[in-house]
Protein backbone atom coordinates (compact mmCIF):
# COMPACT_ATOMS: atom_id res chain seq x y z
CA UNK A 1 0.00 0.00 0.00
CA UNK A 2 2.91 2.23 1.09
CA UNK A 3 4.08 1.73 -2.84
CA UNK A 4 1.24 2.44 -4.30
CA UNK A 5 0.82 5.74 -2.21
CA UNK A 6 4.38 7.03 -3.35
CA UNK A 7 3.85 5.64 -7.18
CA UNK A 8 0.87 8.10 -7.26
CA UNK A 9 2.01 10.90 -5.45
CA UNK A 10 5.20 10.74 -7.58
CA UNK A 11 2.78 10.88 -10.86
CA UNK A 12 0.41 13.85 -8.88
CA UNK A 13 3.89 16.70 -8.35
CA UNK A 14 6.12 15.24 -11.55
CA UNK A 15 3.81 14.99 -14.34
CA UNK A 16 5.27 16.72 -17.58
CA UNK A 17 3.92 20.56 -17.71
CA UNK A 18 1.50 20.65 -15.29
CA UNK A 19 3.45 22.84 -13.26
CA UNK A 20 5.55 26.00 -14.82
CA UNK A 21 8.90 25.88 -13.89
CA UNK A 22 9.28 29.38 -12.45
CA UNK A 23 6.93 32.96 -12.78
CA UNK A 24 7.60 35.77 -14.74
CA UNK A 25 8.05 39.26 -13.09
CA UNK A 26 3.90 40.21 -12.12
CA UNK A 27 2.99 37.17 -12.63
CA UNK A 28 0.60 35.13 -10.43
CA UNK A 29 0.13 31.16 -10.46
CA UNK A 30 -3.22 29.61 -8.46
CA UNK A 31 -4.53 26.37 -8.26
CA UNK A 32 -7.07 24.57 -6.22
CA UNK A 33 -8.63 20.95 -5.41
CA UNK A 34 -10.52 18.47 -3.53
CA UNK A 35 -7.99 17.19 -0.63
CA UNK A 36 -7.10 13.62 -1.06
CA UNK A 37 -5.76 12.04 1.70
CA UNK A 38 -3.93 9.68 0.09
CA UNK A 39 -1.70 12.62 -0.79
CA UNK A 40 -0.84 13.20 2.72
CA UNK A 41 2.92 11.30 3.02
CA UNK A 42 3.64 13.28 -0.20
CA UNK A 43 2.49 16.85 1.29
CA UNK A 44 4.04 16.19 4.81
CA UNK A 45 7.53 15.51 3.03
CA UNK A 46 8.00 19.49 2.41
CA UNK A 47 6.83 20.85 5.82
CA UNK A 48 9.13 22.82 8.22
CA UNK A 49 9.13 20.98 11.91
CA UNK A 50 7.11 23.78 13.04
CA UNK A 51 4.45 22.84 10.74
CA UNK A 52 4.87 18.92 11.27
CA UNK A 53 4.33 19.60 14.99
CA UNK A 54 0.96 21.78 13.85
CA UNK A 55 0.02 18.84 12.24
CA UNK A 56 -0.67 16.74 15.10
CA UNK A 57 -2.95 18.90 16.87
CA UNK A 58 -5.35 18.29 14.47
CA UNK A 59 -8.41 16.48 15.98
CA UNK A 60 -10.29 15.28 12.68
CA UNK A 61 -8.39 13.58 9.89
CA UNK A 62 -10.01 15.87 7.11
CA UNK A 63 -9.12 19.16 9.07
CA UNK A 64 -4.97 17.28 9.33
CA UNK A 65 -4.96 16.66 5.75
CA UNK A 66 -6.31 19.96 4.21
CA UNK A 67 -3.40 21.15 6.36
CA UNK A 68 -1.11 19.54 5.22
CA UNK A 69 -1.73 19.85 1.66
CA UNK A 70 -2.13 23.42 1.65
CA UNK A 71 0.79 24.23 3.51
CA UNK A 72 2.59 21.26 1.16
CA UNK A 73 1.78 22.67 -1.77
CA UNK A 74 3.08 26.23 -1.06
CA UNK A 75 6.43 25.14 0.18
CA UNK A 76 6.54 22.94 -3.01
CA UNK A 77 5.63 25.54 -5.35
CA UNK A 78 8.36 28.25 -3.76
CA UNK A 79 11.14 26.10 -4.12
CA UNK A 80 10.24 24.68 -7.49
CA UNK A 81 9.90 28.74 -8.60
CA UNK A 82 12.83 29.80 -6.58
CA UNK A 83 15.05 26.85 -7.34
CA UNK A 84 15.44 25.82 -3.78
CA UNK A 85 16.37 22.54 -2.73
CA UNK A 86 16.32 22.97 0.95
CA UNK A 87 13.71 24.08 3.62
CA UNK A 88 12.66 27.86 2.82
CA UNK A 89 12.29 30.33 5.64
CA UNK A 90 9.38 32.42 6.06
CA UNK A 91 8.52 35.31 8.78
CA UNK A 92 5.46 36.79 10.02
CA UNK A 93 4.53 40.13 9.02
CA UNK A 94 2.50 42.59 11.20
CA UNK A 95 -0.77 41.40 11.01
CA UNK A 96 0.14 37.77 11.13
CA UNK A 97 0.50 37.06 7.15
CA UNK A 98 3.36 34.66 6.39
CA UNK A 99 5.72 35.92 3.91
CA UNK A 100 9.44 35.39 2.65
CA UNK A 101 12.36 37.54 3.81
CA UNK A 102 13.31 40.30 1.62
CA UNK A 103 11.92 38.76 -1.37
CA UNK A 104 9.61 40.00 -4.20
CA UNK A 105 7.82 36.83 -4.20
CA UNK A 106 4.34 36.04 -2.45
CA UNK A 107 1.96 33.57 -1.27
CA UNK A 108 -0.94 32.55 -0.14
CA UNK A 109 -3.22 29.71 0.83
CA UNK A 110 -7.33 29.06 1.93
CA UNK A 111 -8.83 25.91 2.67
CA UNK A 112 -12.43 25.03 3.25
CA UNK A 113 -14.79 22.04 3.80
CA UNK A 114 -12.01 19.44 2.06
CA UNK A 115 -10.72 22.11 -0.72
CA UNK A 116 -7.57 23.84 -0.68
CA UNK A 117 -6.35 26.72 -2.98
CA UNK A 118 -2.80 28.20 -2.89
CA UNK A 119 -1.41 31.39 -4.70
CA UNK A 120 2.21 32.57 -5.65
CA UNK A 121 3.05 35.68 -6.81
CA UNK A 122 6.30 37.32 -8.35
CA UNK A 123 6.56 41.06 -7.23
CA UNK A 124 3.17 41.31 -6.48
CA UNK A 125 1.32 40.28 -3.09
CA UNK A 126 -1.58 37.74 -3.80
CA UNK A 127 -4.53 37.01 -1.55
CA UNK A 128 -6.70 34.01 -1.87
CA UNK A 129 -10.00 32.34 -0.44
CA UNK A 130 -11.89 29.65 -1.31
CA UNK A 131 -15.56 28.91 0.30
CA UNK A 132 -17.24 25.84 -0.24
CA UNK A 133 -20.95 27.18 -1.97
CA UNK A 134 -24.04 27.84 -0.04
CA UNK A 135 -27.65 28.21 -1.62
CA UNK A 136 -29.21 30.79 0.66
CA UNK A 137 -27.92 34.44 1.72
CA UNK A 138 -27.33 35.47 5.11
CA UNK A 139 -28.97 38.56 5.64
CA UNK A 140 -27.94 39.68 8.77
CA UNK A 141 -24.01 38.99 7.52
CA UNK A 142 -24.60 40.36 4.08
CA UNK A 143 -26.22 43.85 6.03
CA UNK A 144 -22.66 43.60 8.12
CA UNK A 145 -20.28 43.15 5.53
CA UNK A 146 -21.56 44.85 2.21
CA UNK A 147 -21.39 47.98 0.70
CA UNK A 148 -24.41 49.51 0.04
CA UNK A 149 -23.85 49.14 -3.71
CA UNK A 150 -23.38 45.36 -3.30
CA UNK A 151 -26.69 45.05 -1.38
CA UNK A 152 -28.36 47.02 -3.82
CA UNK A 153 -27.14 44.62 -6.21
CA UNK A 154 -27.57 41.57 -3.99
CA UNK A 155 -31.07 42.62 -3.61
CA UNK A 156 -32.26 41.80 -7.18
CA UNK A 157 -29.58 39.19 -7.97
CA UNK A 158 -31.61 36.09 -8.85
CA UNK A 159 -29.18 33.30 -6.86
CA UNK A 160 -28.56 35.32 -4.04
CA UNK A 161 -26.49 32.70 -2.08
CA UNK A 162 -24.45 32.22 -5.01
CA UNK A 163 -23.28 36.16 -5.47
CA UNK A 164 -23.25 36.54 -1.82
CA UNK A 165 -20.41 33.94 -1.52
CA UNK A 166 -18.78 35.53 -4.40
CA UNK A 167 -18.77 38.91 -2.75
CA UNK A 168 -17.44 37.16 0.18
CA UNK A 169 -14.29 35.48 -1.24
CA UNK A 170 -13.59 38.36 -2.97
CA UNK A 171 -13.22 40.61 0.15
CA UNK A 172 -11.21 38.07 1.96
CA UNK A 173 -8.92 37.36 -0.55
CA UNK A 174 -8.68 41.30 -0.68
CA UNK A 175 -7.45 41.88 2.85
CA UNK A 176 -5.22 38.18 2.79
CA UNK A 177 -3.53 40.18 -0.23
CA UNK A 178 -2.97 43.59 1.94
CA UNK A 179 -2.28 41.80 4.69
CA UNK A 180 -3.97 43.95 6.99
CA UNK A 181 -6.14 40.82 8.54
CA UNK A 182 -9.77 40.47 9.23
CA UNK A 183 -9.69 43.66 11.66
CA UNK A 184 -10.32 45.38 7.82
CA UNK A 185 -14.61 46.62 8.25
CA UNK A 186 -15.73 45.16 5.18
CA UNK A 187 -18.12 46.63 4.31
CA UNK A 188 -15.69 49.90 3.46
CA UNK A 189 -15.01 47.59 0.39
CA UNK A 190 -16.20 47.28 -3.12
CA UNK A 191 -15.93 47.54 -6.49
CA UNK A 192 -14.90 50.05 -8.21
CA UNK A 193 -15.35 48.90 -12.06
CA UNK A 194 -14.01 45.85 -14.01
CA UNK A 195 -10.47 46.33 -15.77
CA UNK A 196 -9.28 43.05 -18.25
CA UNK A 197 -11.65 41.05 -16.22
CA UNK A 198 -10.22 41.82 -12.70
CA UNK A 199 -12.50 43.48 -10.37
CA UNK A 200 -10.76 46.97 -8.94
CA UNK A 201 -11.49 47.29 -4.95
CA UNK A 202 -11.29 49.91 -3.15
CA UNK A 203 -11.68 51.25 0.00
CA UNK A 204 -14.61 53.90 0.05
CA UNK A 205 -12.15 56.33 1.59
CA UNK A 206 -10.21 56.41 -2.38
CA UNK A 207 -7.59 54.15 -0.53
CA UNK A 208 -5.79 51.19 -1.50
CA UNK A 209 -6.24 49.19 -4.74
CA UNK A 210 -7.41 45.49 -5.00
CA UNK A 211 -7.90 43.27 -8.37
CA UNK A 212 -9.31 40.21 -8.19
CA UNK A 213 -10.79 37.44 -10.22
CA UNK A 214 -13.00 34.64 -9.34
CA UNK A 215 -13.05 31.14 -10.97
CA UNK A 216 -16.14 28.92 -10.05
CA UNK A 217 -15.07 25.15 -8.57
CA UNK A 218 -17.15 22.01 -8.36
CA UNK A 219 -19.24 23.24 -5.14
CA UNK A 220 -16.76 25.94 -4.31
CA UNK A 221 -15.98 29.40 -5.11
CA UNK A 222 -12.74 30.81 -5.60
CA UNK A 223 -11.15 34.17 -5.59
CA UNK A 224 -7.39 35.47 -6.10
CA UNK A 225 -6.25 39.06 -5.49
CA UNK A 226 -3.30 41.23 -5.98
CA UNK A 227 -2.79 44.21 -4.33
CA UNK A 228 -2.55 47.45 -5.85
CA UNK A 229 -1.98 46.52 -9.52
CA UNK A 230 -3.19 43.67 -11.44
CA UNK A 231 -0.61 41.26 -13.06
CA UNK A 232 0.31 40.81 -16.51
CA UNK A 233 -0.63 37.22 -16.51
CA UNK A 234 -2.55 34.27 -14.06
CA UNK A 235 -1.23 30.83 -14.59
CA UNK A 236 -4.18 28.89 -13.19
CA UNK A 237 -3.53 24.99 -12.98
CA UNK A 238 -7.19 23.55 -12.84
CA UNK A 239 -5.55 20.77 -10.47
CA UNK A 240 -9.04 19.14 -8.70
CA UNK A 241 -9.40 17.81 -12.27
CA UNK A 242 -5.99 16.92 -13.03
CA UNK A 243 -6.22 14.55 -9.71
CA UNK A 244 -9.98 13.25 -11.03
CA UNK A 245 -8.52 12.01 -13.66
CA UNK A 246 -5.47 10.22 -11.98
CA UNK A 247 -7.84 9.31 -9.21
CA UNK A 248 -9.73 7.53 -12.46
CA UNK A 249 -7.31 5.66 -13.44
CA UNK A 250 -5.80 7.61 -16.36
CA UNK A 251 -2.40 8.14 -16.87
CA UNK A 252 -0.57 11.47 -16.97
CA UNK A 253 0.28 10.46 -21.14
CA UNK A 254 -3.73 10.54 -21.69
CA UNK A 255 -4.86 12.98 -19.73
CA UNK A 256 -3.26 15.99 -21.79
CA UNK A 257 -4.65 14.44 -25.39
CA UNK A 258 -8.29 13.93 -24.40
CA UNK A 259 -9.31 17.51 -25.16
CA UNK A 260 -11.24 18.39 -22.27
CA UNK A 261 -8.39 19.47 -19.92
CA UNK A 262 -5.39 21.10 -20.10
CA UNK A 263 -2.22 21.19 -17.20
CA UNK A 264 -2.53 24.48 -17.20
CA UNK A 265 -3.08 28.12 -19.36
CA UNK A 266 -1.43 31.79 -18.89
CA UNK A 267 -4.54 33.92 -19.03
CA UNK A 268 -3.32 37.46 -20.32
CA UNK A 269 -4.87 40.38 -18.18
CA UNK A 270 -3.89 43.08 -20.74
């Protein structure tokens, strides 16, 4: 069993271009997917002790293994884009936001009800959230955390739950990219207009800039934001379906040539 764990998790990380070997300079790479806990030895191999120890303290299987993929994947991704071999440092910044030492490079990571998404970002700093989808509005949340133009909107929006969640990813990803924590009110936020498909936020003061862009997941919603500018490209890797289809049984040689998925795609945002 141990053998057949590493044989697939070797096939999940290696498999020929599904991830790009480095970023360009504004350039931000996301993916997100289902967490499998089969993945777990695989994700556990690139943690600091720190975040072994962290591990543990997890009560519920799921809640360990969303854990450890998430915080995996990051350390995976930074030293695949950075060339590192060894364990990479990080520091805490002043409201609590992990980051890298007098680097350019960024990151972030969200996980939610057995889904996990994880952004990078070369000289910009990404935020990102994913919430697992809800068919009914909260009212009484919506009233505390909207702008008045997004409950305006809300108010005649036919799937309320849907664009409510939306709303909400949006704004978290928004302050995980500033950094300034959930102490941001935020209801102070919204959007401003739509540039290249990124949504500009703003504070209603005329303060700092957000873009983000939301991509719609089995189930889930997901949002990724960069602070203050928007990037000249988003590498998403659609990786929940990549792992479908290893989970079914097809190899890595198929899965790029049946025409329904690809690895991955630079989407131009200008």
């Amino acid at each position: 069993m141990r053998w057949l764990k590493w044989d697939r998790m070797i096939d999940f990380v290696s498999a020929s271009a599904a991830f790009p070997e480095t970023l360009n300079q504004n350039t931000v790479f996301c993916t997100a997917f289902a967490v499998d806990p089969i993945f777990d030895d695989l994700w556990a191999c690139f943690l600091s002790s720190e975040e072994t120890a962290n591990a543990e303290n997890f009560l519920r299987p799921s809640d360990k293994s969303a854990y450890l993929a998430a915080h995996g994947l990051v350390r995976f991704l930074l030293r695949r884009f950075l060339g590192v071999l060894g364990e990479i440092k990080f520091v805490i910044g002043n409201h609590g936001k992990p980051c890298l030492p007098n680097s350019t490079w960024s990151f972030n990571l969200s996980h939610s009800a057995g889904w996990v998404a994880v952004a990078v970002g070369n000289g910009l700093e990404v935020g990102i959230d994913v919430e697992v989808g809800f068919d009914r509005c909260h009212e009484r949340l919506a009233d505390f955390v909207l702008h008045q133009d997004e409950r305006d909107f809300l108010a005649n929006a036919t799937c309320k739950g849907a664009e409510f969640l939306k709303l909400w990813v949006s704004k978290e990803a928004v302050v995980k990219a500033w950094g300034t924590g959930m102490g941001m009110v935020f209801s102070r936020l919204a959007v401003e207009s739509m540039e290249n498909e990124w949504g500009r936020y703003s504070q209603n003061d005329g303060g700092r800039k957000a873009y983000v862009k939301h991509i719609t997941l089995p189930s889930a919603y997901l949002a990724i934001a960069v602070a203050d500018t928007p990037p000249s490209d988003l590498f998403y890797l659609p990786l929940h379906e990549f792992a479908s289809n290893l989970n079914s049984g097809m190899s890595k040689q198929n899965f790029g040539r049946t025409g329904g998925v690809c690895y991955g795609a630079n989407v131009k945002s200008n």
